[in-house]
N, C-alpha and C. Protein backbone atom coordinates (compact mmCIF):
# COMPACT_ATOMS: atom_id res chain seq x y z
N UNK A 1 59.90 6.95 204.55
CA UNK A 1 59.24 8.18 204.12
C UNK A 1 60.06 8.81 203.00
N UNK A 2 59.32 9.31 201.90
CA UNK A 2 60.03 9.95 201.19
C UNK A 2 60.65 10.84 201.42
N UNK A 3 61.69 11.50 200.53
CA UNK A 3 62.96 13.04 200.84
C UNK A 3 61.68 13.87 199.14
N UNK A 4 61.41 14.90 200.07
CA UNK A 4 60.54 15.93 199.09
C UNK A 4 61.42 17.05 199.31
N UNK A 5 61.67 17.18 197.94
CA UNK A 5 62.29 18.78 197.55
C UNK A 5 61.36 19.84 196.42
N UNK A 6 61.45 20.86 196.97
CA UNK A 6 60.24 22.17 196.21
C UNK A 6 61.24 22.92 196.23
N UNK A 7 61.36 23.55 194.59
CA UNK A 7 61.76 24.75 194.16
C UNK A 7 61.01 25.73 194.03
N UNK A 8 60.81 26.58 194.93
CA UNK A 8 59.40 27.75 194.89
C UNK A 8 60.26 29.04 194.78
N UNK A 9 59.24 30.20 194.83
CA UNK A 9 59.29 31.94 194.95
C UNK A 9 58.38 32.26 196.14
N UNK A 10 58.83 33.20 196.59
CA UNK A 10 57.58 34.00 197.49
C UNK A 10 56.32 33.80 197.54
N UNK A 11 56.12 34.63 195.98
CA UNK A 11 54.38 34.79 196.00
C UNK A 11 53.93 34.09 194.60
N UNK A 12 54.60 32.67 194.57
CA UNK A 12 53.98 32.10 193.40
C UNK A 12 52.99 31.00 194.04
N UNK A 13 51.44 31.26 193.09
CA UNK A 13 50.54 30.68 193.50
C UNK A 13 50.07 29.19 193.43
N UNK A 14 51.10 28.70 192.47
CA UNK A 14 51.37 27.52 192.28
C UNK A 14 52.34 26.97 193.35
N UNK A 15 53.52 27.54 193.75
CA UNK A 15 54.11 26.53 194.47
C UNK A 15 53.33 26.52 196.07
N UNK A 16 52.34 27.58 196.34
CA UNK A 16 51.47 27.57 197.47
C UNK A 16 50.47 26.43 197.27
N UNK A 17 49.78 26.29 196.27
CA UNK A 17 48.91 25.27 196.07
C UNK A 17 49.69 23.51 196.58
N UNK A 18 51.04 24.24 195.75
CA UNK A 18 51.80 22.50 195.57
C UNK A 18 52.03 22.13 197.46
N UNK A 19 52.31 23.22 197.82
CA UNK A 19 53.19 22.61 199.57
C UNK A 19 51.53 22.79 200.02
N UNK A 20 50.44 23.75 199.38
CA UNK A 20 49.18 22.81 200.67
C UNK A 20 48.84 21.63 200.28
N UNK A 21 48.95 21.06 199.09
CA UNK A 21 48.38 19.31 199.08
C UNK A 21 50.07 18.84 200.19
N UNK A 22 51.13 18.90 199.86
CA UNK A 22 52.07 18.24 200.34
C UNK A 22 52.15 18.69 201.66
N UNK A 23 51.50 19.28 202.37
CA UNK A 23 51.35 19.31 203.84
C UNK A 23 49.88 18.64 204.31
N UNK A 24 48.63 18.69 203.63
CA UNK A 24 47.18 17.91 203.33
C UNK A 24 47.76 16.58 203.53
N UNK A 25 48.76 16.37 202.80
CA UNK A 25 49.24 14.67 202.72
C UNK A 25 50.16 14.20 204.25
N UNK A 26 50.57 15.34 205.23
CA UNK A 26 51.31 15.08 206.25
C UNK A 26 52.38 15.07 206.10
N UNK A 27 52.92 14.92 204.89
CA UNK A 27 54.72 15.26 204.65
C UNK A 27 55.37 16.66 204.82
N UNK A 28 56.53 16.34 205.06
CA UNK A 28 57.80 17.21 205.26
C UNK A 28 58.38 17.13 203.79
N UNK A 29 58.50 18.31 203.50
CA UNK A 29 59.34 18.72 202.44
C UNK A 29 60.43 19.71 202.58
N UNK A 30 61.68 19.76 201.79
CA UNK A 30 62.44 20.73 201.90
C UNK A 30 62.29 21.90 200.63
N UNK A 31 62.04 23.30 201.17
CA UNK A 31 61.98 23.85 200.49
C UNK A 31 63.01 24.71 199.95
N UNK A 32 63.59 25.35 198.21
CA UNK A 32 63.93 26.08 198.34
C UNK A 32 63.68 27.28 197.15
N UNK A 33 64.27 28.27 197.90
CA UNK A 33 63.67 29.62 197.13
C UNK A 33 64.48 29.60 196.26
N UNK A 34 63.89 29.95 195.08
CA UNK A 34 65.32 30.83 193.78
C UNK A 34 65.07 32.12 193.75
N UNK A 35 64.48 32.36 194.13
CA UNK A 35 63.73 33.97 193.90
C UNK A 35 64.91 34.76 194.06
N UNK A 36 65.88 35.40 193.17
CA UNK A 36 67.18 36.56 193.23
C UNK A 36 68.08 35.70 193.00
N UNK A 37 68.03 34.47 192.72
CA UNK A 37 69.49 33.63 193.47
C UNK A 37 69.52 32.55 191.87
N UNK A 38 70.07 33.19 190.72
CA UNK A 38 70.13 32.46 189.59
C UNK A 38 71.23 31.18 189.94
N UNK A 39 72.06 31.21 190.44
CA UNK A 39 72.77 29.58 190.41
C UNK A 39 71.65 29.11 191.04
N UNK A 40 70.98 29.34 191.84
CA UNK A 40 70.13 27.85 192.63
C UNK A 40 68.95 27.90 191.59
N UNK A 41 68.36 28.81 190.89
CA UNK A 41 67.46 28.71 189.99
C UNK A 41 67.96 27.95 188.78
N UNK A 42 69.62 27.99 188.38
CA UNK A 42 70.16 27.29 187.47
C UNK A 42 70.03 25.33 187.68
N UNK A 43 70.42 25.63 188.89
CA UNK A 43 70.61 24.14 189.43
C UNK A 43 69.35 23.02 189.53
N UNK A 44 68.04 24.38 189.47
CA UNK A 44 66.73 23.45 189.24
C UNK A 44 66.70 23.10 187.78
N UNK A 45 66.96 24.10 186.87
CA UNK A 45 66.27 24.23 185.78
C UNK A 45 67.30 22.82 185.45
N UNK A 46 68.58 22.54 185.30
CA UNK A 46 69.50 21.32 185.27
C UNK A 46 68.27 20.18 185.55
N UNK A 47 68.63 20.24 186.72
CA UNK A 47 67.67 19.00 187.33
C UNK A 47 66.32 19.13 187.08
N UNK A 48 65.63 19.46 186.43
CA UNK A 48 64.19 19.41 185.67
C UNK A 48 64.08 19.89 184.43
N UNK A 49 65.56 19.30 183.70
CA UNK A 49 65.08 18.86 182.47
C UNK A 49 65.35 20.40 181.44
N UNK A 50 65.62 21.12 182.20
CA UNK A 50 65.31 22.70 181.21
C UNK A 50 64.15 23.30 181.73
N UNK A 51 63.35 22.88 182.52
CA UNK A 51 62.20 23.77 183.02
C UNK A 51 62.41 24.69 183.98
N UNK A 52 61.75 25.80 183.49
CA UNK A 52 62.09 27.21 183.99
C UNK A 52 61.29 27.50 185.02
N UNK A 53 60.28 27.17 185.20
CA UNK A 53 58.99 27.65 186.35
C UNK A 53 59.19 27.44 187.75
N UNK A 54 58.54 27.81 188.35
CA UNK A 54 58.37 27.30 189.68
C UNK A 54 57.00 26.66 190.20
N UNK A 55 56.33 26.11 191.05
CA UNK A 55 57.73 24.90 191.47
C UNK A 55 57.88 24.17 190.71
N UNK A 56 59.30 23.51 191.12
CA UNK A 56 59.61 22.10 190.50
C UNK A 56 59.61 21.08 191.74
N UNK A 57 59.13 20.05 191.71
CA UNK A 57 59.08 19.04 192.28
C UNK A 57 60.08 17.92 192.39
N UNK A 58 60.28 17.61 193.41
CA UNK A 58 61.15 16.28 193.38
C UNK A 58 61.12 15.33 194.02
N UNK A 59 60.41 14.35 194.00
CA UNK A 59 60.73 13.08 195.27
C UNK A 59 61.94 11.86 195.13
N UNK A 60 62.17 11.42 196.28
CA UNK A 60 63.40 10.49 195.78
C UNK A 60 64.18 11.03 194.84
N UNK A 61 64.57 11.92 194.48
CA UNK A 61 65.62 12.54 193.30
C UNK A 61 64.48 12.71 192.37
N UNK A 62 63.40 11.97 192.07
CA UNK A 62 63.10 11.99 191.31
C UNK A 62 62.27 13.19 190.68
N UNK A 63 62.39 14.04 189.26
CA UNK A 63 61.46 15.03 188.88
C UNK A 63 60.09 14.58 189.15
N UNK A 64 59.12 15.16 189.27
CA UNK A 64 57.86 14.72 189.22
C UNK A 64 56.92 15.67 188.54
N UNK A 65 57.98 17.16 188.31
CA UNK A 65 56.81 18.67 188.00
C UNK A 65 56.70 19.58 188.83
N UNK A 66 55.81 20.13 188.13
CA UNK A 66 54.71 20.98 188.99
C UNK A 66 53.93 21.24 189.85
N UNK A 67 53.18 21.72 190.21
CA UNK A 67 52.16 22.21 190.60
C UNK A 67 51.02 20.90 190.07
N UNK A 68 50.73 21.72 188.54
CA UNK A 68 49.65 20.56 188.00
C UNK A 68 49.96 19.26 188.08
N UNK A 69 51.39 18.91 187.38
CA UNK A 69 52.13 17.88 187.74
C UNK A 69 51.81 16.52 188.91
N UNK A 70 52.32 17.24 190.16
CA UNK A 70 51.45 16.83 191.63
C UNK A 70 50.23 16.53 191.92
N UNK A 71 49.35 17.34 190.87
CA UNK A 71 47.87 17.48 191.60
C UNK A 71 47.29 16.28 190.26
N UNK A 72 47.91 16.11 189.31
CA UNK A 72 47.48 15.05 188.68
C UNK A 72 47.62 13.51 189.51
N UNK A 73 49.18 13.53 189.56
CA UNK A 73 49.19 12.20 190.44
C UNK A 73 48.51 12.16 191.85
N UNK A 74 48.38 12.98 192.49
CA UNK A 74 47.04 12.91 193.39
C UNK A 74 45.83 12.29 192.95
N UNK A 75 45.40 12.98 191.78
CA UNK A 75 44.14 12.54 191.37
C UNK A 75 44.09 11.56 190.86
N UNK A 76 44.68 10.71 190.71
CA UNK A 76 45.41 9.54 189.78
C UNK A 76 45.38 8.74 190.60
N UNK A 77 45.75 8.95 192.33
CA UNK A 77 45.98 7.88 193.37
C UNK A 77 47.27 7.58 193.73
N UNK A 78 48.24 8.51 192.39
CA UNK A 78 49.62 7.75 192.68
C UNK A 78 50.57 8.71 193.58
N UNK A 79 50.20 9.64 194.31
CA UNK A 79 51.04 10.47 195.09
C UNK A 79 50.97 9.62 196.17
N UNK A 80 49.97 9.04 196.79
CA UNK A 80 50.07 8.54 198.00
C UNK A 80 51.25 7.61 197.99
N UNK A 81 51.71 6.94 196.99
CA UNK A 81 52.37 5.77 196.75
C UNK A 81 53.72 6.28 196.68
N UNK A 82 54.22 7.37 196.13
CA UNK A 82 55.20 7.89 195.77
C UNK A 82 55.81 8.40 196.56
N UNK A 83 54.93 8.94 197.87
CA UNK A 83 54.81 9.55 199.12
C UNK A 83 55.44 8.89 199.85
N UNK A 84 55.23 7.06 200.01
CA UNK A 84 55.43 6.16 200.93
C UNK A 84 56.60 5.79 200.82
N UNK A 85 57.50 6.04 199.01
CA UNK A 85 58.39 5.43 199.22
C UNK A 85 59.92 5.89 199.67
C-alpha cells in the first residue's frame, strides 16, 4: 500500500475535496497542517518544487500536486495504480 502525505489548512476547500477522493479510494493518508506553522509550510513548499498552496500531495515521496493535480490522475485511471504501489 502506498505512504500518502497531504499538506492541508483548516478550511481549504481544495485539500477537503483532495482527502474525500483519497478516503472514496479507501486509503490512509497522513495529514499535515501548515496553517500558523511557517517551517512546516517551508518544508512543503521545498518538497513541491516552490509551490505555495495547499494541498500538496505526495505518494511514495513522490510530488503528485494538488487538489486538481489528484483529480486528474483519477480521471486518467492512474491514481488507482499509484495507490497500489
Amino acid at each position: 500500500m502506498a505512504v500518502i502525505e497531504i499538506y492541508t489548512t483548516p478550511f481549504c476547500p481544495y485539500c477537503v475535496a483532495a482527502k474525500r477522493l483519497l478516503t472514496h479510494k479507501g486509503v490512509s493518508y497522513n495529514e499535515t497542517d501548515v496553517s500558523g506553522q511557517p517551517e512546516l509550510r517551508e518544508k512543503m513548499m521545498i518538497r513541491a518544487g516552490g509551490r505555495r498552496t495547499v494541498p500538496q500531495i505526495f505518494i511514495n515521496g513522490r510530488h503528485v500536486g494538488g487538489s486538481d493535480d489528484i483529480h486528474a490522475l483519477d480521471y486518467r485511471g492512474q491514481l488507482d495504480e499509484l495507490l497500489a504501489s
